[in-house]
N, C-alpha and C. Protein backbone atom coordinates (compact mmCIF):
# COMPACT_ATOMS: atom_id res chain seq x y z
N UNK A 1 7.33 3.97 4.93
CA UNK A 1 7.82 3.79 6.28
C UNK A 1 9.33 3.55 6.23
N UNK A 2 10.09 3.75 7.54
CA UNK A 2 11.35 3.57 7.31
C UNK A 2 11.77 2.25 8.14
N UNK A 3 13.01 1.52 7.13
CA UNK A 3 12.66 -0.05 7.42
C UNK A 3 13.29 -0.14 8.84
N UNK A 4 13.66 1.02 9.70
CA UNK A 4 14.15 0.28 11.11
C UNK A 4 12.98 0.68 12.46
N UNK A 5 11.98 1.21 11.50
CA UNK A 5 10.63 0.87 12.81
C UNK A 5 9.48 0.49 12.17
N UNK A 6 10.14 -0.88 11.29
CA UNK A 6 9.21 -2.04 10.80
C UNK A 6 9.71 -2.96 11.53
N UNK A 7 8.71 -3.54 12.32
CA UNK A 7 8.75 -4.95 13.21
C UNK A 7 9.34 -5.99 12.13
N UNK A 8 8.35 -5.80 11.25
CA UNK A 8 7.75 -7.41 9.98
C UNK A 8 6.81 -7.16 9.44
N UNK A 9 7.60 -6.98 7.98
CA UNK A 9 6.62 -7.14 6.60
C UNK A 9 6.32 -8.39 6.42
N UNK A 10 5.18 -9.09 6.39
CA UNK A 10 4.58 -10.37 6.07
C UNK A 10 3.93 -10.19 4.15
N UNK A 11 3.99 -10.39 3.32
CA UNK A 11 3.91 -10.39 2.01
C UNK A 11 3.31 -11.51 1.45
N UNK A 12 1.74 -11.51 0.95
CA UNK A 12 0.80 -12.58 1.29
C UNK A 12 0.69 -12.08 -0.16
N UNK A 13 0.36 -14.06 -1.31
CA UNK A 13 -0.04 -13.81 -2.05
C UNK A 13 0.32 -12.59 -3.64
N UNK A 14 2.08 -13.23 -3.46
CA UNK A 14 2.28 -12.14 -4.65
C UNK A 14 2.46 -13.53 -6.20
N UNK A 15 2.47 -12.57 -7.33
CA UNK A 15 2.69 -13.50 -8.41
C UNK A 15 4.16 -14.05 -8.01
N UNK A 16 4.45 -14.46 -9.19
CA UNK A 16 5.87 -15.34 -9.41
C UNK A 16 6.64 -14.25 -10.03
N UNK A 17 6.28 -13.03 -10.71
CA UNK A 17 6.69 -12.08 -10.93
C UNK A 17 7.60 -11.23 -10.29
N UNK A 18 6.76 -11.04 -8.85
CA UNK A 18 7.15 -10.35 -8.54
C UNK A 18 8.63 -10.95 -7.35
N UNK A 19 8.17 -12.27 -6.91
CA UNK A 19 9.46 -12.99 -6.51
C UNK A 19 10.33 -12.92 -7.03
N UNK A 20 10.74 -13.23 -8.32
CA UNK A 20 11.90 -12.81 -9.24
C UNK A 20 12.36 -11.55 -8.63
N UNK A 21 11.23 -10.53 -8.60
CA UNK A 21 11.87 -8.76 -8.82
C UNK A 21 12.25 -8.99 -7.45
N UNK A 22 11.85 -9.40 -6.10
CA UNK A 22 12.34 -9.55 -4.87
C UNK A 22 13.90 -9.78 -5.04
N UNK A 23 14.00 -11.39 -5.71
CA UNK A 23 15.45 -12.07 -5.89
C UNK A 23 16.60 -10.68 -6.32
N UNK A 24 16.01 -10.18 -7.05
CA UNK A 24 17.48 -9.20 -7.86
C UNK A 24 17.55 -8.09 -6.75
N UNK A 25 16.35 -7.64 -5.92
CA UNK A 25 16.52 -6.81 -5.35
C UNK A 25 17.17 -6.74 -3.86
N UNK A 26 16.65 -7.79 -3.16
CA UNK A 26 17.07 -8.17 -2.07
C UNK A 26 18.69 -8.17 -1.64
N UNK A 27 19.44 -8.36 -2.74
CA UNK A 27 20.59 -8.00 -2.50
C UNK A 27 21.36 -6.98 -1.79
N UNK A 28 20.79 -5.63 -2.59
CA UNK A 28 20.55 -4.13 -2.55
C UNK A 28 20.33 -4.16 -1.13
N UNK A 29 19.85 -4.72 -0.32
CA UNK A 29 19.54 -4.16 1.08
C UNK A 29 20.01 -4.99 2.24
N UNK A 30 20.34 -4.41 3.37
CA UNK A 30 20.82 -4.78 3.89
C UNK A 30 20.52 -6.47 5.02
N UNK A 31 21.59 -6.63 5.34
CA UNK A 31 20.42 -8.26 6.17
C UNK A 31 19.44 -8.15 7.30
N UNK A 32 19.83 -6.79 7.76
CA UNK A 32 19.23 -6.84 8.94
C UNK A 32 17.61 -6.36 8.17
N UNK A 33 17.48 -5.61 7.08
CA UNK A 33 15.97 -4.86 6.48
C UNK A 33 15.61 -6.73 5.57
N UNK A 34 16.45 -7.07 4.88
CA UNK A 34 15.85 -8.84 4.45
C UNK A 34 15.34 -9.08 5.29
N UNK A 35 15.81 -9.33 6.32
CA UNK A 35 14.55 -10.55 7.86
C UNK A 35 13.54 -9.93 8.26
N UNK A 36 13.54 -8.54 8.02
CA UNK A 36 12.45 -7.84 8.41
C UNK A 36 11.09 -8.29 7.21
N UNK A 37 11.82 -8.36 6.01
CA UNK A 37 10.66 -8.65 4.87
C UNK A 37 10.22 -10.21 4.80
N UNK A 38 9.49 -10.73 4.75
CA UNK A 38 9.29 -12.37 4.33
C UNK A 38 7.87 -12.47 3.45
N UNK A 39 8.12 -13.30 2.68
CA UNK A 39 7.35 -13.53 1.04
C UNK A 39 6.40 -14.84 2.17
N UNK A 40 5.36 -14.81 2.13
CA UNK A 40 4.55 -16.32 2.23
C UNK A 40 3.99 -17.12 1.53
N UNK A 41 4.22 -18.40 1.07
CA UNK A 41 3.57 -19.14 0.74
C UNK A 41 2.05 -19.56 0.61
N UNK A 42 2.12 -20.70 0.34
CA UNK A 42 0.72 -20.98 -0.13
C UNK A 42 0.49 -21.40 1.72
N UNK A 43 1.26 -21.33 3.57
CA UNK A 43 0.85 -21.67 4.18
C UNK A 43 0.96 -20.39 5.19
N UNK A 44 0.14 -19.17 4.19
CA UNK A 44 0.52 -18.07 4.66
C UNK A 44 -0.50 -18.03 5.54
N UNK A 45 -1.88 -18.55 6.13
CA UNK A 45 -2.53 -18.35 7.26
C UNK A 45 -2.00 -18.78 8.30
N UNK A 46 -1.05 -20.05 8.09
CA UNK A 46 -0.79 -20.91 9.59
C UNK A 46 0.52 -19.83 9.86
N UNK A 47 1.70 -19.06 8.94
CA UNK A 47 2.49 -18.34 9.07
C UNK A 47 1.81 -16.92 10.00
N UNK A 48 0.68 -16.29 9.69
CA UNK A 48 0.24 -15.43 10.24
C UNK A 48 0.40 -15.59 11.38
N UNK A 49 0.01 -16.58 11.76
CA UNK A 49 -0.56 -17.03 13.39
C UNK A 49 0.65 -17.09 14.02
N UNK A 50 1.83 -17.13 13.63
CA UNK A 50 2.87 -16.99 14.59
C UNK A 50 2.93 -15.16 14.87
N UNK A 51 2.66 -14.37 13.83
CA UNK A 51 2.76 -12.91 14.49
C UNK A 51 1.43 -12.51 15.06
N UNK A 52 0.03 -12.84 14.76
CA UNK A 52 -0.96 -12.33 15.38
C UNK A 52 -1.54 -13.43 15.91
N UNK A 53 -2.30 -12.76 17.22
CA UNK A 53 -3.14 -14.11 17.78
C UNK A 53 -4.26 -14.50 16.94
N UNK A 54 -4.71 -15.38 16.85
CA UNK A 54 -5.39 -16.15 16.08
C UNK A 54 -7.25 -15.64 16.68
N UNK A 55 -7.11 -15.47 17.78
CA UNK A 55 -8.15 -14.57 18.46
C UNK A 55 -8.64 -13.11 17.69
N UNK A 56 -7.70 -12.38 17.43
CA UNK A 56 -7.67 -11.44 16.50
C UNK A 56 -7.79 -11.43 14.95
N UNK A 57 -7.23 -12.59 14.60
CA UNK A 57 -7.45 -12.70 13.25
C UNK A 57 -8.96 -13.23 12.72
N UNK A 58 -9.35 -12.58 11.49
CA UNK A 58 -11.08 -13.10 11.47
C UNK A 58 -10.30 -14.15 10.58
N UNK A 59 -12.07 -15.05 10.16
CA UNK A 59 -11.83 -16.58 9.91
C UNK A 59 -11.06 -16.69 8.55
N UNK A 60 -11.37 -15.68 7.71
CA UNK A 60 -10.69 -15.90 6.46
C UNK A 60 -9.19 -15.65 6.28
N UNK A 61 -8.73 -14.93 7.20
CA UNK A 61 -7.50 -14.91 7.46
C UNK A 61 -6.69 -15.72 7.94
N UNK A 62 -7.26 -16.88 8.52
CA UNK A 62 -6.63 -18.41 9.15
C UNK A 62 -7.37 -18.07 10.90
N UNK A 63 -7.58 -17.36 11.33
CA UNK A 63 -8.10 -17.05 12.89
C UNK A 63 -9.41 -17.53 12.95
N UNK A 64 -9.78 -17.58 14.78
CA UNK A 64 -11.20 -17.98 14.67
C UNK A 64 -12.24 -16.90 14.61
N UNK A 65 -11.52 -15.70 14.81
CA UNK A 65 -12.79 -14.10 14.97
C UNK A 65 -13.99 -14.26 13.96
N UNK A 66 -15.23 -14.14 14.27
CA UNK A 66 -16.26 -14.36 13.62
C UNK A 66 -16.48 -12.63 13.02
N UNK A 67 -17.62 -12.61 12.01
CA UNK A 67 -17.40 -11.46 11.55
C UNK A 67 -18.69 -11.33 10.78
N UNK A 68 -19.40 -9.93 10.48
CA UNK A 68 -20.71 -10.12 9.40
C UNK A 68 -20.29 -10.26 7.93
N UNK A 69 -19.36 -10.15 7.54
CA UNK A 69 -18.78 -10.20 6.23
C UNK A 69 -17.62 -10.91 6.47
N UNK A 70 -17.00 -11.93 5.36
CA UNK A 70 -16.23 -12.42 5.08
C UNK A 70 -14.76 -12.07 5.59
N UNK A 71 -14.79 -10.58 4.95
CA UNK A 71 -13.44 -10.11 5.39
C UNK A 71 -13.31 -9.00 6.62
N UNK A 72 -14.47 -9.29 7.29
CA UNK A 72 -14.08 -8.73 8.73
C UNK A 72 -14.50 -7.14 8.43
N UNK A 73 -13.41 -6.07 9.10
CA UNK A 73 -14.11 -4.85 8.98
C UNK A 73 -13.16 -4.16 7.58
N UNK A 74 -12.34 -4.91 6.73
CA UNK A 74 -12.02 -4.60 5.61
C UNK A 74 -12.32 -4.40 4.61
N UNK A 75 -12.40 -2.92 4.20
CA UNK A 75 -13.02 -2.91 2.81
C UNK A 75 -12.45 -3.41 1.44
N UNK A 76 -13.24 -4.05 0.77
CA UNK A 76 -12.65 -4.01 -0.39
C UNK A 76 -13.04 -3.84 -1.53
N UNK A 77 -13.85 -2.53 -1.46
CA UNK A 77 -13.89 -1.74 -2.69
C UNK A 77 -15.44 -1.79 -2.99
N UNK A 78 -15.69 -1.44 -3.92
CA UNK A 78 -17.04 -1.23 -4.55
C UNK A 78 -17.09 -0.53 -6.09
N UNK A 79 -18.51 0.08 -5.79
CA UNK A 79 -18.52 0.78 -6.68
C UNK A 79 -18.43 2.37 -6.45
N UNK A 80 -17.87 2.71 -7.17
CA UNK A 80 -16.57 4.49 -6.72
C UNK A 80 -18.18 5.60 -6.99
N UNK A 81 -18.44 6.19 -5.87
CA UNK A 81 -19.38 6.74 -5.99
C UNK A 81 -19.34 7.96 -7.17
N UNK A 82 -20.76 8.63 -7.51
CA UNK A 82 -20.11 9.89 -8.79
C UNK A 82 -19.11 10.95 -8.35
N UNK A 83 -19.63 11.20 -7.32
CA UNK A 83 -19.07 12.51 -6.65
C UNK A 83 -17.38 12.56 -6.27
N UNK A 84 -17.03 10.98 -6.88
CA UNK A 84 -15.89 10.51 -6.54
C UNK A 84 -15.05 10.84 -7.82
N UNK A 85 -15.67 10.76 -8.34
CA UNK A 85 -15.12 10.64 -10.12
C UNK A 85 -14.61 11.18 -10.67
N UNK A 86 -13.43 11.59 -11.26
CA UNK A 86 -13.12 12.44 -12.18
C UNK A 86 -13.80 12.66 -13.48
N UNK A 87 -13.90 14.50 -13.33
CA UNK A 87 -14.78 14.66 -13.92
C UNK A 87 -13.93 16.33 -14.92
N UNK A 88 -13.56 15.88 -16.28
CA UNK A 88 -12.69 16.94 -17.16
C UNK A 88 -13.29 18.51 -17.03
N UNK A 89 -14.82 18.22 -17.21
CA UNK A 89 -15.58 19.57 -17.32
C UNK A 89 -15.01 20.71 -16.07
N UNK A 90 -14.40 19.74 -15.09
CA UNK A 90 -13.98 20.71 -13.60
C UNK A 90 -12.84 20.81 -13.90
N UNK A 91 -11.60 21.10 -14.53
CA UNK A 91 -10.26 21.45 -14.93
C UNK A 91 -10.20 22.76 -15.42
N UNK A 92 -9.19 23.21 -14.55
CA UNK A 92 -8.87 24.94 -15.23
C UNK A 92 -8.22 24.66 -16.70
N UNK A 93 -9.44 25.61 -17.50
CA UNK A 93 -8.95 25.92 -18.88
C UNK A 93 -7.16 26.09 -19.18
N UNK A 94 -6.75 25.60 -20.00
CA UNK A 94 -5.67 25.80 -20.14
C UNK A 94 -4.95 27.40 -20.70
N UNK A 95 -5.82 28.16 -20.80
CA UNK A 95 -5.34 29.70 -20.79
C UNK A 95 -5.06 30.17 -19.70
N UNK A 96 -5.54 29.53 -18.36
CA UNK A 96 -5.23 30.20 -17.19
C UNK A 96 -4.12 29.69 -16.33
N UNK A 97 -3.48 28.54 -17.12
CA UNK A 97 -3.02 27.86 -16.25
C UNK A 97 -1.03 28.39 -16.76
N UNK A 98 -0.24 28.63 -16.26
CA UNK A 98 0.79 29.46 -15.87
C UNK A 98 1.90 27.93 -15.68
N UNK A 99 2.77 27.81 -16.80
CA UNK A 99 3.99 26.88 -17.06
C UNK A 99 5.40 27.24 -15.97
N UNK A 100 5.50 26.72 -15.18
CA UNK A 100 6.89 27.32 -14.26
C UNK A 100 7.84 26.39 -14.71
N UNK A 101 9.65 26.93 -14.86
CA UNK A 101 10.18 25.97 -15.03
C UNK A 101 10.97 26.73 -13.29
N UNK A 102 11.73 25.75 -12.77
CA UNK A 102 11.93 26.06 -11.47
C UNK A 102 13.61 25.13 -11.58
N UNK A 103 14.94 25.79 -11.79
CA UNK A 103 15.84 25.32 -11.95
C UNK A 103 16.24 24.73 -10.31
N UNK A 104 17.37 24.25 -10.29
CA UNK A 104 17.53 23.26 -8.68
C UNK A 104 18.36 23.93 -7.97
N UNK A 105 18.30 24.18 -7.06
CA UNK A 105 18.61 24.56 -5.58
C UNK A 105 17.37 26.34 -5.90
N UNK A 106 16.63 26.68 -6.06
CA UNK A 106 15.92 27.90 -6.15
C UNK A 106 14.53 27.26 -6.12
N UNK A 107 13.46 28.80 -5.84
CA UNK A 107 12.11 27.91 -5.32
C UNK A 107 11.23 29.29 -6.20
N UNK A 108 10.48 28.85 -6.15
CA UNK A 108 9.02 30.07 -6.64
C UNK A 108 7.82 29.64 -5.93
N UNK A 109 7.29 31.15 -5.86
CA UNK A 109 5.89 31.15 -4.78
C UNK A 109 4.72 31.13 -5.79
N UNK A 110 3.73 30.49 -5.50
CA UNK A 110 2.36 30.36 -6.61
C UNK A 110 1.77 29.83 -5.20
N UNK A 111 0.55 31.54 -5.55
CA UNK A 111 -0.86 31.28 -4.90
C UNK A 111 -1.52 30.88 -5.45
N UNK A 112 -2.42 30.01 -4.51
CA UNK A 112 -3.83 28.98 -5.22
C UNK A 112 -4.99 30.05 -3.77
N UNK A 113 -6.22 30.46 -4.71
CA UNK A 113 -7.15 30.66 -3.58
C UNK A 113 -8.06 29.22 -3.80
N UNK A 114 -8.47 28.92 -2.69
CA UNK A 114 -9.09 27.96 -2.67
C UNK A 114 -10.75 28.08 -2.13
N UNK A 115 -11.46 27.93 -2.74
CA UNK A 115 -12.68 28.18 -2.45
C UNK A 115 -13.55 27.22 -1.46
C-alpha cells in the first residue's frame, strides 16, 4: 500500500528484534509516514479501542463482540489441504523449459498455453 492512503498502521505483538530494525529504519522516512506507523505494547488491546469501537472488536481482541471461535471470523490456519501442496512430479521437465536472458530497457514475448 502506499503510505499516504494509510490512515494507521497499528503493529501488535512484534519481537524485540524487530523494534531495533524499526529504530534504524524509521529515520529513512518521513514524519508525516512515522505517525502513521505505531509499535504497541504489551497495552495493545486498550490502544486498539481508541481506533475501533470496541462493539466491533471480538473479545480476544480487547472488545466485547461475542463469537463461535475465539478469534472471531479469522482464520488461522490449519492443516494445508493435498490438493494444496506442492507437488515436483507436476513440474515441466527441464528439457522443455527455454533459459531467456532479457538485457534492460528491451522485452521478449513467451507464450504459455494454459490448459
Amino acid at each position: 500500500m502506499y503510505p499516504d492512503v494509510i490512515h494507521k498502521i497499528l503493529v501488535i505483538n512484534i519481537p524485540t528484534f524487530f523494534r531495533m530494525i524499526w529504530t534504524l529504519i524509521s529515520p529513512c522516512l518521513s514524519k508525516h509516514t512515522q505517525e502513521k506507523i505505531e509499535i504497541l505494547g504489551a497495552d495493545w488491546k486498550q490502544k486498539l479501542k481508541e481506533y475501533i469501537d470496541e462493539d466491533v472488536l471480538y473479545e480476544h481482541w480487547g472488545g466485547i463482540r461475542k463469537a463461535e471461535t475465539p478469534y472471531g471470523h479469522i482464520r488461522l490456519g490449519g492443516e494445508v489441504p493435498e490438493n494444496f501442496r506442492y507437488d515436483p512430479s507436476n513440474d515441466v521437465p527441464a528439457s522443455k523449459l527455454q533459459k531467456l536472458k532479457i538485457p534492460a530497457r528491451t522485452s521478449d514475448f513467451v507464450s504459455v498455453v494454459v490448459e
